[in-house]
N, C-alpha and C. Protein backbone atom coordinates (compact mmCIF):
# COMPACT_ATOMS: atom_id res chain seq x y z
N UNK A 1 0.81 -1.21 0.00
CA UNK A 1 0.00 0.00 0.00
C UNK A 1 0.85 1.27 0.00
N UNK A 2 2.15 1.38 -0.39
CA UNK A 2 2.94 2.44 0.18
C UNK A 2 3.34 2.81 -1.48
N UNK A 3 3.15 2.52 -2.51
CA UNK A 3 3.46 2.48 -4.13
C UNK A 3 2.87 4.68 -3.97
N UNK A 4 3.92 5.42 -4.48
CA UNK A 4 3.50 6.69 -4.69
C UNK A 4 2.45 7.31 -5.47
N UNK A 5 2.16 6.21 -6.65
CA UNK A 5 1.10 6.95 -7.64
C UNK A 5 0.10 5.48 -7.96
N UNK A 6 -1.22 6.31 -8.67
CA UNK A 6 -2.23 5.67 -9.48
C UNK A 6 -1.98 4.50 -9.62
N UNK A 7 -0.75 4.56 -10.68
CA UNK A 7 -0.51 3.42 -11.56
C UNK A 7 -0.04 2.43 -11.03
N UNK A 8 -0.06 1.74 -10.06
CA UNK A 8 0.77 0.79 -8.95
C UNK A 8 0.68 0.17 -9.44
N UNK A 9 -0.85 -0.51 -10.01
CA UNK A 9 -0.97 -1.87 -10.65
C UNK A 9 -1.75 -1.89 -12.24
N UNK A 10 -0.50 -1.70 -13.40
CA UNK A 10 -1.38 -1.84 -13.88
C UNK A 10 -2.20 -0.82 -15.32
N UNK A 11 -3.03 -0.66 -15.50
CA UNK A 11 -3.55 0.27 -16.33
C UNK A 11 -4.73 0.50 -15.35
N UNK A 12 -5.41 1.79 -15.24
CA UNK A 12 -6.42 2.70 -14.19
C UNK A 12 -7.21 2.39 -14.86
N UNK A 13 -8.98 2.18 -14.16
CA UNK A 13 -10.06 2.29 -14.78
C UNK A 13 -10.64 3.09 -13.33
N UNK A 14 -11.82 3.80 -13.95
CA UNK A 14 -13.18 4.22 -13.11
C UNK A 14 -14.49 3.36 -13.73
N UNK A 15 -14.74 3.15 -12.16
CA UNK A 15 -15.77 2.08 -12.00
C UNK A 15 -16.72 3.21 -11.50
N UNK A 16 -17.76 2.93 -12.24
CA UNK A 16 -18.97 3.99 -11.69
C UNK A 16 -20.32 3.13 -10.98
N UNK A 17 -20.69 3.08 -9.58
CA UNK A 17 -21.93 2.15 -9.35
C UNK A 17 -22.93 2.50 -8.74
N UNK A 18 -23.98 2.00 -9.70
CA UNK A 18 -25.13 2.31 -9.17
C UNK A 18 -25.73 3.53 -8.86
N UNK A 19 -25.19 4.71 -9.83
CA UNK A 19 -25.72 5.91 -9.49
C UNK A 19 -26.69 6.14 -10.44
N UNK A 20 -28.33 5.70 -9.67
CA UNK A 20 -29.56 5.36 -10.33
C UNK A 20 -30.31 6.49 -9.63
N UNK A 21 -31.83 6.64 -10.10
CA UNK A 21 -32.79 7.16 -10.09
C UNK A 21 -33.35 6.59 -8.55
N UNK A 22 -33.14 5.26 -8.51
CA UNK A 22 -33.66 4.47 -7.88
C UNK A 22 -33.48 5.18 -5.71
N UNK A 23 -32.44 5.39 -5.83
CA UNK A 23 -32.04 6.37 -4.62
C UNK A 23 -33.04 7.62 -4.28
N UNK A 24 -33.29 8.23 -5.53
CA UNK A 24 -33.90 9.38 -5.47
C UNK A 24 -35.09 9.22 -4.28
N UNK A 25 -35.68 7.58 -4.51
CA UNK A 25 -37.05 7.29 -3.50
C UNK A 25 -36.83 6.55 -3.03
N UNK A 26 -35.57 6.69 -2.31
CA UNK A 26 -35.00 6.14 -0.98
C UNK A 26 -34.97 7.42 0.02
N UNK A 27 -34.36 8.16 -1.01
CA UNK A 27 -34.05 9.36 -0.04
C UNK A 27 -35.49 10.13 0.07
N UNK A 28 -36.38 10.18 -0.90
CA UNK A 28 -37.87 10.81 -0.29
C UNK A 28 -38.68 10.11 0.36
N UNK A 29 -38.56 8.80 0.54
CA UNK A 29 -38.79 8.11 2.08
C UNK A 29 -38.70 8.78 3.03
N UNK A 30 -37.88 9.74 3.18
CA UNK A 30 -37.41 10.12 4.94
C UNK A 30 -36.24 9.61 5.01
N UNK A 31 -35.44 9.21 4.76
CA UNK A 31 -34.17 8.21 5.10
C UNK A 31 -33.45 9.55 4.77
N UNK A 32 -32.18 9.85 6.00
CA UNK A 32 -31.38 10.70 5.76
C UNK A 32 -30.32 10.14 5.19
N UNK A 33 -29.48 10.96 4.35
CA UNK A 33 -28.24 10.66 3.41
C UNK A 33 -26.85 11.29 4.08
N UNK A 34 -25.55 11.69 3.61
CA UNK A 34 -24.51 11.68 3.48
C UNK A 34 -23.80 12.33 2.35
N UNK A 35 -22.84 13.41 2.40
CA UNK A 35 -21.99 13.38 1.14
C UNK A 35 -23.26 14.13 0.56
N UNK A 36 -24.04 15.18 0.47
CA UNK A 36 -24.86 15.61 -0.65
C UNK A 36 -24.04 16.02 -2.31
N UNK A 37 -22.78 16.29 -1.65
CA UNK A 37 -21.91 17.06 -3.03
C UNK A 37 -21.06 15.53 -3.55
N UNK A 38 -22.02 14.59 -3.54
CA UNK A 38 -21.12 13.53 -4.22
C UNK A 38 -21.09 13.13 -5.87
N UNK A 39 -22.44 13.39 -6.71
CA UNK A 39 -22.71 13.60 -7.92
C UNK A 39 -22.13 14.56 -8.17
N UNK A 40 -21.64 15.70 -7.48
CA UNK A 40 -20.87 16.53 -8.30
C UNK A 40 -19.47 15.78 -8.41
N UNK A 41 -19.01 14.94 -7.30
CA UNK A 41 -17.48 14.66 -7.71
C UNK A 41 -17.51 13.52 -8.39
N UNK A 42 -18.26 12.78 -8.47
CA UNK A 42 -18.82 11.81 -9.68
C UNK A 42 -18.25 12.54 -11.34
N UNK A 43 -19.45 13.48 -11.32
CA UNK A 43 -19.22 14.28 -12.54
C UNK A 43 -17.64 15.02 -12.86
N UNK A 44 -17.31 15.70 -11.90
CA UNK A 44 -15.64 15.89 -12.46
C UNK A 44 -14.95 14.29 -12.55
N UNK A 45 -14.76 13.36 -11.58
CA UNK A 45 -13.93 12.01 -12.09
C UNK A 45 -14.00 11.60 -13.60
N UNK A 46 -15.97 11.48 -13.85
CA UNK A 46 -16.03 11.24 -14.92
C UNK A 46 -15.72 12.63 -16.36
N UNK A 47 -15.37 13.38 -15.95
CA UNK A 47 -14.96 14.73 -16.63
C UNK A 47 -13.33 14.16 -17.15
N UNK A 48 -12.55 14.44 -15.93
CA UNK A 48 -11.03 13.44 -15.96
C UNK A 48 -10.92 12.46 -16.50
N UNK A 49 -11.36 11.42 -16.59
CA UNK A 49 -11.10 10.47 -17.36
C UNK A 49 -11.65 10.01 -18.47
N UNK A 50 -12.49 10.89 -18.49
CA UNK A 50 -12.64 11.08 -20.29
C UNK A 50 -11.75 11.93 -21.19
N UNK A 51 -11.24 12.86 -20.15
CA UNK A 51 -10.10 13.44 -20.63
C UNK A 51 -8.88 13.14 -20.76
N UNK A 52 -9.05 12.10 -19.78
CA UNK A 52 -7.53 11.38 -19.78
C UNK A 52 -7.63 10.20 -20.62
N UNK A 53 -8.78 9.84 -21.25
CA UNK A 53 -8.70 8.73 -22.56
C UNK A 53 -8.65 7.44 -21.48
N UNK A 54 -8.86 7.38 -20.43
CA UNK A 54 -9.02 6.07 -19.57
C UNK A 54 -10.40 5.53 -19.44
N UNK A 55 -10.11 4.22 -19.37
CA UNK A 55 -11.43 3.17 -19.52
C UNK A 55 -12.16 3.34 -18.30
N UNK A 56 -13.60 3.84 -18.97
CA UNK A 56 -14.50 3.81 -17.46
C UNK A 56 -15.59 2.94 -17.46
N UNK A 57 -15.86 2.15 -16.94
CA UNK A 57 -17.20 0.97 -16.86
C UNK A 57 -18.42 1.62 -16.00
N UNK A 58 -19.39 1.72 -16.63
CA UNK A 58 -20.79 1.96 -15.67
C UNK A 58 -21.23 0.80 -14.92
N UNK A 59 -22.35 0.49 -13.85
CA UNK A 59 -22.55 -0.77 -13.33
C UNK A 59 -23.71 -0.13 -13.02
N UNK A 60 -24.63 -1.27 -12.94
CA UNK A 60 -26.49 -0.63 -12.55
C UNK A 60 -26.86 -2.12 -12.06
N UNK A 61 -27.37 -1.63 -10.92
CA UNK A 61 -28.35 -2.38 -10.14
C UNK A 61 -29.32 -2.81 -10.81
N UNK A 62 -30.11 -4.08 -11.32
CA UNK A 62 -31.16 -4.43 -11.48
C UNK A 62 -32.02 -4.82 -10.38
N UNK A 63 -33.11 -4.49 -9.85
CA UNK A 63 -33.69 -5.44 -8.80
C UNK A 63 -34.33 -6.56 -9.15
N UNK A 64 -34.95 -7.22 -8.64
CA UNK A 64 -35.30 -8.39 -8.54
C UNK A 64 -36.60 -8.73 -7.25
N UNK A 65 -36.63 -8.10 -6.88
CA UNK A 65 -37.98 -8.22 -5.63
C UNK A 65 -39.30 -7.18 -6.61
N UNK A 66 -40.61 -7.77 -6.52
CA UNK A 66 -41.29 -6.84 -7.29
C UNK A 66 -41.35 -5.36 -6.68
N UNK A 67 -40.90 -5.11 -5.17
CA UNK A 67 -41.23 -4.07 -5.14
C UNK A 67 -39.85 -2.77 -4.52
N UNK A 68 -39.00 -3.62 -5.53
CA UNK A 68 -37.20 -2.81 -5.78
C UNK A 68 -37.92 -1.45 -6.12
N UNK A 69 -37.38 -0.25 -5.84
CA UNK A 69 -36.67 0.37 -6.62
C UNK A 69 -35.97 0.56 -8.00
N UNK A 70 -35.44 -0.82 -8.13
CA UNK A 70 -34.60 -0.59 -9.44
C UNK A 70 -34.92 -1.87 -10.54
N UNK A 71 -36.33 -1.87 -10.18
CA UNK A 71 -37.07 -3.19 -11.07
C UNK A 71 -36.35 -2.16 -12.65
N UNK A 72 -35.85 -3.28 -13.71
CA UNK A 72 -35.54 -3.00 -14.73
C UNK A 72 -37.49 -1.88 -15.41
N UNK A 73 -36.79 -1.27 -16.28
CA UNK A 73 -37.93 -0.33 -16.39
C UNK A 73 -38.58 0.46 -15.69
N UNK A 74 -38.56 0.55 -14.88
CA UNK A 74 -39.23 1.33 -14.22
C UNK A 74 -37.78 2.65 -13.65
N UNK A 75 -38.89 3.69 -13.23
CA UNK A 75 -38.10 4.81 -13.32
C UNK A 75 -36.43 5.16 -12.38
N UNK A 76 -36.77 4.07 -11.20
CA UNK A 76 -35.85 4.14 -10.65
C UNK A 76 -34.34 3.19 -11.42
N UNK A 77 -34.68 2.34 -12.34
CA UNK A 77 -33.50 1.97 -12.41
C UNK A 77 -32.88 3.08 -13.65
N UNK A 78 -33.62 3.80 -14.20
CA UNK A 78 -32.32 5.06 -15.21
C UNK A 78 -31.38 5.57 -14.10
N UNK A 79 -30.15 5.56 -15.08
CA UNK A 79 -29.46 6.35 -14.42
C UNK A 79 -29.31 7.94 -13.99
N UNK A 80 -29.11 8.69 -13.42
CA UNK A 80 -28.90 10.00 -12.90
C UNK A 80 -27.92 10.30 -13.93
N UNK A 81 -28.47 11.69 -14.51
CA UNK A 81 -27.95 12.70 -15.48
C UNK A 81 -26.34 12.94 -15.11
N UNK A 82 -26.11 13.16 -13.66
CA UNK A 82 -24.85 13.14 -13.75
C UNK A 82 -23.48 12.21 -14.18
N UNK A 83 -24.07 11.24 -14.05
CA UNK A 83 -23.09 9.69 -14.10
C UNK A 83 -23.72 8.96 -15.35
N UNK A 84 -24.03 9.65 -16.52
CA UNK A 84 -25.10 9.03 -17.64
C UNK A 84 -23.70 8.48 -18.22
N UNK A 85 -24.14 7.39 -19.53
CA UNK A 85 -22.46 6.95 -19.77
C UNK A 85 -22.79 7.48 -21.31
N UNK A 86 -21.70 7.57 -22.13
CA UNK A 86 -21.40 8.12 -23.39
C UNK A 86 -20.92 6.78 -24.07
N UNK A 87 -21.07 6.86 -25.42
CA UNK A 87 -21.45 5.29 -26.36
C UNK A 87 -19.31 5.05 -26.45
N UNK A 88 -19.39 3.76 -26.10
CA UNK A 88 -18.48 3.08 -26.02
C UNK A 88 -17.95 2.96 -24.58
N UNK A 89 -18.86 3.38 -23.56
CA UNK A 89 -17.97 2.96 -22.06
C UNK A 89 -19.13 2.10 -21.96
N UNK A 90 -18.63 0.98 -21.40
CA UNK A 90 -19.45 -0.11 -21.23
C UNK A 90 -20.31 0.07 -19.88
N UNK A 91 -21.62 -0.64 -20.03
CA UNK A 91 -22.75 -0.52 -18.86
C UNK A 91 -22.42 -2.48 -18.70
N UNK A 92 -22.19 -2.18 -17.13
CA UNK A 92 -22.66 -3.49 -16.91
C UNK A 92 -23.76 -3.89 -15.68
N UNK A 93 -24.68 -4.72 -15.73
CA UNK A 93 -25.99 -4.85 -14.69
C UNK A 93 -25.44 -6.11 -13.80
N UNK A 94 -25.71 -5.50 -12.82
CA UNK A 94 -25.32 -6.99 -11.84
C UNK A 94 -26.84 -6.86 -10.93
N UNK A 95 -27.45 -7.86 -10.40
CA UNK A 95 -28.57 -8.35 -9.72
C UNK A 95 -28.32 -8.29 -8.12
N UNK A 96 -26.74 -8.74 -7.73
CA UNK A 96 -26.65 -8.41 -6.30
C UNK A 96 -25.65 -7.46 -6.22
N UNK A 97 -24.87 -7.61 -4.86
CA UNK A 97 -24.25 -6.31 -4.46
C UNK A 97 -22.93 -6.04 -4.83
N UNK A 98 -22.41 -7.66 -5.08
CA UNK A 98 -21.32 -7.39 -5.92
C UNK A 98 -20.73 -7.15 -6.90
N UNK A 99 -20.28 -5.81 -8.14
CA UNK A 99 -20.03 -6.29 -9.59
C UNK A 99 -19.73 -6.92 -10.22
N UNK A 100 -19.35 -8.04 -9.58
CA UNK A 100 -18.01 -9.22 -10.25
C UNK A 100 -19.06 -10.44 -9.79
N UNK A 101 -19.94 -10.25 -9.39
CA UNK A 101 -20.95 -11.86 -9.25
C UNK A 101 -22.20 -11.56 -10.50
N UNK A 102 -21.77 -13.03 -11.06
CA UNK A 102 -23.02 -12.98 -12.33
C UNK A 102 -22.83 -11.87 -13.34
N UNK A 103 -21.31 -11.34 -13.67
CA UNK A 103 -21.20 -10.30 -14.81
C UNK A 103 -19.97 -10.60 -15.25
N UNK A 104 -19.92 -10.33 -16.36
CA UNK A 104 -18.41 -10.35 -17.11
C UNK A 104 -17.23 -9.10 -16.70
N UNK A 105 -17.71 -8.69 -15.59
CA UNK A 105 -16.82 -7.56 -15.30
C UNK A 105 -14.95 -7.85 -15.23
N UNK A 106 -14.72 -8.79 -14.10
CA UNK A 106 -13.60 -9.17 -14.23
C UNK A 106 -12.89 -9.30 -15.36
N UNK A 107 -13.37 -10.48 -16.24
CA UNK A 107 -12.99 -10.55 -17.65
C UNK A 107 -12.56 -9.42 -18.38
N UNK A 108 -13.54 -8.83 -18.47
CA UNK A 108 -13.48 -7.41 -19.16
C UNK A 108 -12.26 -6.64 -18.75
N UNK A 109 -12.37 -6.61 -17.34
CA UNK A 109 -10.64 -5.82 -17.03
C UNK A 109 -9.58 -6.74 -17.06
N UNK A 110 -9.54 -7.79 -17.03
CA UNK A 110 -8.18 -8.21 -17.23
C UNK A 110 -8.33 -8.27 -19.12
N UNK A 111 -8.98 -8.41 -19.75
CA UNK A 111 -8.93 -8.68 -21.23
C UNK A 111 -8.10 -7.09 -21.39
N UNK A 112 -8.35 -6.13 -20.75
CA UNK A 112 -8.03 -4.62 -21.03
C UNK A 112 -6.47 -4.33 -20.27
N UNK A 113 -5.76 -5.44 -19.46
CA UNK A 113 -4.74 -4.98 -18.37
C UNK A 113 -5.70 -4.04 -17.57
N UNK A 114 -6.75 -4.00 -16.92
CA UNK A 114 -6.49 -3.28 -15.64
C UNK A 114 -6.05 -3.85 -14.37
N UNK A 115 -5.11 -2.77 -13.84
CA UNK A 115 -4.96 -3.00 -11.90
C UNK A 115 -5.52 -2.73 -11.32
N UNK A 116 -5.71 -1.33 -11.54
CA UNK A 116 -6.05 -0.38 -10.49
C UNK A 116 -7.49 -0.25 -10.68
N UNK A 117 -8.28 0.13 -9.49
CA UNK A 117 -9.39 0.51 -9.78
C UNK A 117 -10.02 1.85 -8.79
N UNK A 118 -10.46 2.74 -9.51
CA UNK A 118 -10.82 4.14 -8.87
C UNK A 118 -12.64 4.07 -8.45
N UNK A 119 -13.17 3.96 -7.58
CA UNK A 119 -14.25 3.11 -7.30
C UNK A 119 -15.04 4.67 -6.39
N UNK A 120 -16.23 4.39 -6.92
CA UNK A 120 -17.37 5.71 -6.46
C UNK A 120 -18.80 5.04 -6.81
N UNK A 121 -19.41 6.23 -6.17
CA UNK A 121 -21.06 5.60 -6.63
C UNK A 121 -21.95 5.63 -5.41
N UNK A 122 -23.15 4.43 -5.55
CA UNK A 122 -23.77 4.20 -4.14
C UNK A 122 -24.35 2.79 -3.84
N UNK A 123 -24.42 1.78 -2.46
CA UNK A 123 -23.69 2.90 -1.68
C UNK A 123 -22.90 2.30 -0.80
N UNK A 124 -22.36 3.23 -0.26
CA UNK A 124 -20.81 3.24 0.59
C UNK A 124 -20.91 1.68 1.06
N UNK A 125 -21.68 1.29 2.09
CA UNK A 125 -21.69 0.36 2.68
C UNK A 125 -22.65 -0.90 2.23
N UNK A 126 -23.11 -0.79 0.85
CA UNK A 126 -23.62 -1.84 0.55
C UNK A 126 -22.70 -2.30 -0.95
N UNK A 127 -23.22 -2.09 -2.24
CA UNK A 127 -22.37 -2.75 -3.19
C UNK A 127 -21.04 -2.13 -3.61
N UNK A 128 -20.78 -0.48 -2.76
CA UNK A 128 -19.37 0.02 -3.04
C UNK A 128 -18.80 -0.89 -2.40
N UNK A 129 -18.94 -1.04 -0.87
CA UNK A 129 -18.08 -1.78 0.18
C UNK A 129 -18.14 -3.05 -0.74
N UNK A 130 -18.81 -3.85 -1.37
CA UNK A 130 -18.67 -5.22 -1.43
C UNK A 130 -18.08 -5.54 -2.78
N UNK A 131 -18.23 -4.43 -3.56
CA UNK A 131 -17.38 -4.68 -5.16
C UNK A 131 -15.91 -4.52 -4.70
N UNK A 132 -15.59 -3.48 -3.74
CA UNK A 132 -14.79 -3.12 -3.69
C UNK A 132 -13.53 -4.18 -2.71
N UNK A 133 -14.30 -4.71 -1.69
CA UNK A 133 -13.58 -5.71 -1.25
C UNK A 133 -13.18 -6.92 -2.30
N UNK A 134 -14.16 -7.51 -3.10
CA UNK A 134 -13.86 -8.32 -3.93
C UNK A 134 -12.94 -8.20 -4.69
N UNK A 135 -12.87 -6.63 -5.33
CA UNK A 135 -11.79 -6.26 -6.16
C UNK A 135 -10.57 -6.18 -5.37
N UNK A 136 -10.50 -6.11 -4.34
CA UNK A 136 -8.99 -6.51 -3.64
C UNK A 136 -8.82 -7.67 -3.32
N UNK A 137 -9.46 -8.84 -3.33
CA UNK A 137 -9.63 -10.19 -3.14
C UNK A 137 -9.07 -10.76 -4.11
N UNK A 138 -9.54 -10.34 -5.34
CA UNK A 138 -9.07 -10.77 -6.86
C UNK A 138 -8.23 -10.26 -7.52
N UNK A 139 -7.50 -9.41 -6.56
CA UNK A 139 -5.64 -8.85 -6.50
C UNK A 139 -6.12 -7.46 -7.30
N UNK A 140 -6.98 -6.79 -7.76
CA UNK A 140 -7.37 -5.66 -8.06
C UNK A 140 -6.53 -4.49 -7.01
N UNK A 141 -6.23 -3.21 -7.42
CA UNK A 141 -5.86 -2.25 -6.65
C UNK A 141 -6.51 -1.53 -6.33
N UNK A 142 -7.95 -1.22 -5.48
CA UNK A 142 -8.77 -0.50 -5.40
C UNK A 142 -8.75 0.51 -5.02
N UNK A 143 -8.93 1.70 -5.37
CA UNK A 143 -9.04 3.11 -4.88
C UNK A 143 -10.57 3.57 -4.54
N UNK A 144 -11.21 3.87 -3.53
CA UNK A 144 -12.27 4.23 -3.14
C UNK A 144 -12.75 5.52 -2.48
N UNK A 145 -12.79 6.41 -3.67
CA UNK A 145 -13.16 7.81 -3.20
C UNK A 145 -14.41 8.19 -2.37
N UNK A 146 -13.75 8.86 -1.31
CA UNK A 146 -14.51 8.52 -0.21
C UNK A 146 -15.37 9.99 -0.42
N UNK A 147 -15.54 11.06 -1.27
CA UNK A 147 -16.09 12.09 -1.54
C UNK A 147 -17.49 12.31 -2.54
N UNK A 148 -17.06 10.72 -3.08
CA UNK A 148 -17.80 10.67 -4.80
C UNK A 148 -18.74 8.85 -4.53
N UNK A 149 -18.45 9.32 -3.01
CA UNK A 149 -20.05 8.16 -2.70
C UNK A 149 -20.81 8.20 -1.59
N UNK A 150 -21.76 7.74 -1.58
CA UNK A 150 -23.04 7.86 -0.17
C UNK A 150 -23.92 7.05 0.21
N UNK A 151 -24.82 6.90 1.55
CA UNK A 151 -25.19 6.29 2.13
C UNK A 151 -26.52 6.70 3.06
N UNK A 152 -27.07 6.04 3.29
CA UNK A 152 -28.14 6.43 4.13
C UNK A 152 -28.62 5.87 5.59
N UNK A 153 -29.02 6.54 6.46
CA UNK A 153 -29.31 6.14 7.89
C UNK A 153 -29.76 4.85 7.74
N UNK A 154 -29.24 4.51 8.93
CA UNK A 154 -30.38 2.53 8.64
C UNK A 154 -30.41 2.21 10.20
N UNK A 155 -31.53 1.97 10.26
CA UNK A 155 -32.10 0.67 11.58
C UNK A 155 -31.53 -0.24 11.48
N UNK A 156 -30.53 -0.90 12.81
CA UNK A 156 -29.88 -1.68 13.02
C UNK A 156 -30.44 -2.90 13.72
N UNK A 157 -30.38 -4.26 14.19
CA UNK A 157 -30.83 -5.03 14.80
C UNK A 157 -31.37 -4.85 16.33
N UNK A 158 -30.42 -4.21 16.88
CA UNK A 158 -31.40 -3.62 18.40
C UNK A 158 -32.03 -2.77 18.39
N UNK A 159 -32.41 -2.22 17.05
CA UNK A 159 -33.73 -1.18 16.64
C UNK A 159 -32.98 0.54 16.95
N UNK A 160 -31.61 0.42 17.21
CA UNK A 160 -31.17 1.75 17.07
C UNK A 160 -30.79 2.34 15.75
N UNK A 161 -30.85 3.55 15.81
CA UNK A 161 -30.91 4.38 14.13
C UNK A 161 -29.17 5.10 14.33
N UNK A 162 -28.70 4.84 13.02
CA UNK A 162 -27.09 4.98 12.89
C UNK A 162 -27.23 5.74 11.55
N UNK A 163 -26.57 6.52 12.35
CA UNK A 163 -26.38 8.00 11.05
C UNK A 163 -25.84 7.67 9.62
N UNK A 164 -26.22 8.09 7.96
CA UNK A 164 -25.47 7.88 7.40
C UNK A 164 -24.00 8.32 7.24
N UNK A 165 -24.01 9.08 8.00
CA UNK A 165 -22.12 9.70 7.92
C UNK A 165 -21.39 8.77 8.91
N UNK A 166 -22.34 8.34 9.79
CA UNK A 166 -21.37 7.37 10.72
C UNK A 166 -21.13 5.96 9.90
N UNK A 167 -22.07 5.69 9.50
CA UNK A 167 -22.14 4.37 8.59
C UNK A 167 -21.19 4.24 7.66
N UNK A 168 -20.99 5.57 7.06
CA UNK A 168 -19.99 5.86 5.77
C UNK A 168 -18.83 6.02 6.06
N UNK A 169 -18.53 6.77 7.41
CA UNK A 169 -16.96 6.69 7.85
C UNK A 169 -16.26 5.27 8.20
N UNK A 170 -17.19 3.93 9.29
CA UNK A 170 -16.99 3.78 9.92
C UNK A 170 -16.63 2.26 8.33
N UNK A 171 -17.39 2.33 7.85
CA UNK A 171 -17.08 1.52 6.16
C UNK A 171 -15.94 2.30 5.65
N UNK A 172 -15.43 3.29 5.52
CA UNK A 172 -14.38 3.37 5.22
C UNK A 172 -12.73 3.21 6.01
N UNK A 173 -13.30 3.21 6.94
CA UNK A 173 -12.46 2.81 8.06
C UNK A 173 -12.15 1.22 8.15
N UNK A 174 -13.50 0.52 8.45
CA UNK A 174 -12.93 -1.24 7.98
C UNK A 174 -12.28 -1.49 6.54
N UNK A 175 -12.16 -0.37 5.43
CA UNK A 175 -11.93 -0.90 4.15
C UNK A 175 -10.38 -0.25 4.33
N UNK A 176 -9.98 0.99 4.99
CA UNK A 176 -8.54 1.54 4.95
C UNK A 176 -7.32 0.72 4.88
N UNK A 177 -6.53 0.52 3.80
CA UNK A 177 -5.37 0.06 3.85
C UNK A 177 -5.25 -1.57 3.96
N UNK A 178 -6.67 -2.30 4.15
CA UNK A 178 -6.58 -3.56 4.44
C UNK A 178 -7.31 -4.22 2.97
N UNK A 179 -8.50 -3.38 2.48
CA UNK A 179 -8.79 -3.50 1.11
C UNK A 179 -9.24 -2.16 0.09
N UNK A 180 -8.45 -1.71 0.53
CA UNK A 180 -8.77 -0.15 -0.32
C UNK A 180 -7.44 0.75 0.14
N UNK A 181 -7.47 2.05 -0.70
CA UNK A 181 -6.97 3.01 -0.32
C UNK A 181 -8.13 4.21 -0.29
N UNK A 182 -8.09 4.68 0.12
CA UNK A 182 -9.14 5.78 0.84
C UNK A 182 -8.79 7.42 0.23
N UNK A 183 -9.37 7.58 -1.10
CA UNK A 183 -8.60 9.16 -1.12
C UNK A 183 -9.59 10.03 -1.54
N UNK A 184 -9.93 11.39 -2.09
CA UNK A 184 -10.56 12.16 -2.75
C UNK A 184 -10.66 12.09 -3.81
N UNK A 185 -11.59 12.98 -4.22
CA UNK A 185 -11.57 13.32 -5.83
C UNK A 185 -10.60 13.92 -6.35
N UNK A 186 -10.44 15.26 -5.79
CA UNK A 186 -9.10 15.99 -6.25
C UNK A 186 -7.86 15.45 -6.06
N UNK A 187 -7.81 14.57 -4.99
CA UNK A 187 -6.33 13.89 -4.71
C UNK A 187 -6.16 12.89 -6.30
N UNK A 188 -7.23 12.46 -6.17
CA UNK A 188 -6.78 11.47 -7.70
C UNK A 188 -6.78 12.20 -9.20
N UNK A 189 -7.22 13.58 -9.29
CA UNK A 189 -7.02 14.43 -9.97
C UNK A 189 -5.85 15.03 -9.88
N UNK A 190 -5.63 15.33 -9.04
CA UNK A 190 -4.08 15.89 -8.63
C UNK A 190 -2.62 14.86 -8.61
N UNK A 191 -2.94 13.29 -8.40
CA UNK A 191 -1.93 12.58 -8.76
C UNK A 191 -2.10 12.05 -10.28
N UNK A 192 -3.51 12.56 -11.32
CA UNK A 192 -2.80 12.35 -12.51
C UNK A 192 -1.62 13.19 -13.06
N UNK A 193 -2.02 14.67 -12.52
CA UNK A 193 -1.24 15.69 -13.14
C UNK A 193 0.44 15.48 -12.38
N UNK A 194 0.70 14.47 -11.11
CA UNK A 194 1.77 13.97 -10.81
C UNK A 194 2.44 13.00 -11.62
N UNK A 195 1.62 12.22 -12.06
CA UNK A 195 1.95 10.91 -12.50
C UNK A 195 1.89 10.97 -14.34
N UNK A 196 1.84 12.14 -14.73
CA UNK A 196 1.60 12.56 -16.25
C UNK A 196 2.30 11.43 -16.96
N UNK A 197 3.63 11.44 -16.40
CA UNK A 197 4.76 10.94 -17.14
C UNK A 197 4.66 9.49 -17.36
N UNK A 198 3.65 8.82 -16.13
CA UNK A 198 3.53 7.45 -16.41
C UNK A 198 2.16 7.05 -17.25
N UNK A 199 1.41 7.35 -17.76
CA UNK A 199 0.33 7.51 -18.40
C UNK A 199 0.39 7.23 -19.66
């Protein structure tokens, strides 16, 4: 975990997940959120690396319970205007929480050399945390911008209510350095313009 730049492992991709419609009526439930300015750092990553000519993969939740959120067709599973993908970055749908269960995702990045992976979306503690562990499982280099994803309050088993910012820190905290690296948006903006030379 101590490698100075991006490129530790590899060729860089941005993994974009699950930034659906489908949230929108989660969050008008009443359920408090986290990170409100995170679609904006969504939108610059994906700004950067379209500029930087690097491979970015979309990922979308399909549900599967009739009464998901993100039942295919219906309004919650489009994606949000900010994180929309442009023709030739690939969309891939996964059914559970992980991207790499039941999708050709893996394949796809090693067919391309990727290492590294720059990881955002929603949410923190459900399919970010769990793509993202996997992708360090399966020797992936995961980077998990902790600015450009979010989460929402949740009822816990002894019926106490846990903040989404606590939820979101306390997931980035079990993921620090053991299966992730933990950085910003601008930090990974700021180590391309470090790392120019290796690119």
């Amino acid at each position: 975990m101590n490698e100075p730049d991006i490129l530790a492992k590899g060729e860089t991709a941005l993994l974009i997940i699950d930034v659906q419609r489908g949230f929108d009526e989660i969050e008008a439930s009443g359920l408090g959120r986290n990170n409100p300015g995170a679609l904006m750092e969504i939108s610059r990553l994906l700004a950067a690396f379209r500029a930087w000519k690097k491979p970015i993969f979309h990922i979308r939740h399909e549900g599967t319970a009739p009464n998901s959120f993100f039942c295919p067709g219906g309004r919650g599973f489009a994606v949000k205007a900010e994180a929309r993908d442009m023709p030739g970055e690939p969309v891939i749908v996964k059914r559970v929480n992980s991207a790499f269960i039941g999708t050709d995702l893996e394949a796809r990045l090693r067919a391309v050399g990727i290492g590294t992976l720059v990881i955002c979306g929603a949410t923190t503690n459900h399919c970010v945390e769990t793509t993202t562990r996997m992708a360090s499982n399966l020797g992936f280099d995961p980077w998990l911008v902790r600015d450009a994803t979010w989460t929402f309050d949740r009822i816990g088993p002894d019926g106490d209510c846990h903040a989404a910012a606590d939820i979101h820190a306390m997931t980035l905290a079990n993921l620090h350095e053991e299966f992730a690296r933990i950085v910003t948006t601008s930090e990974i903006i700021t180590m391309r313009g470090e790392s120019r030379s290796n690119y």
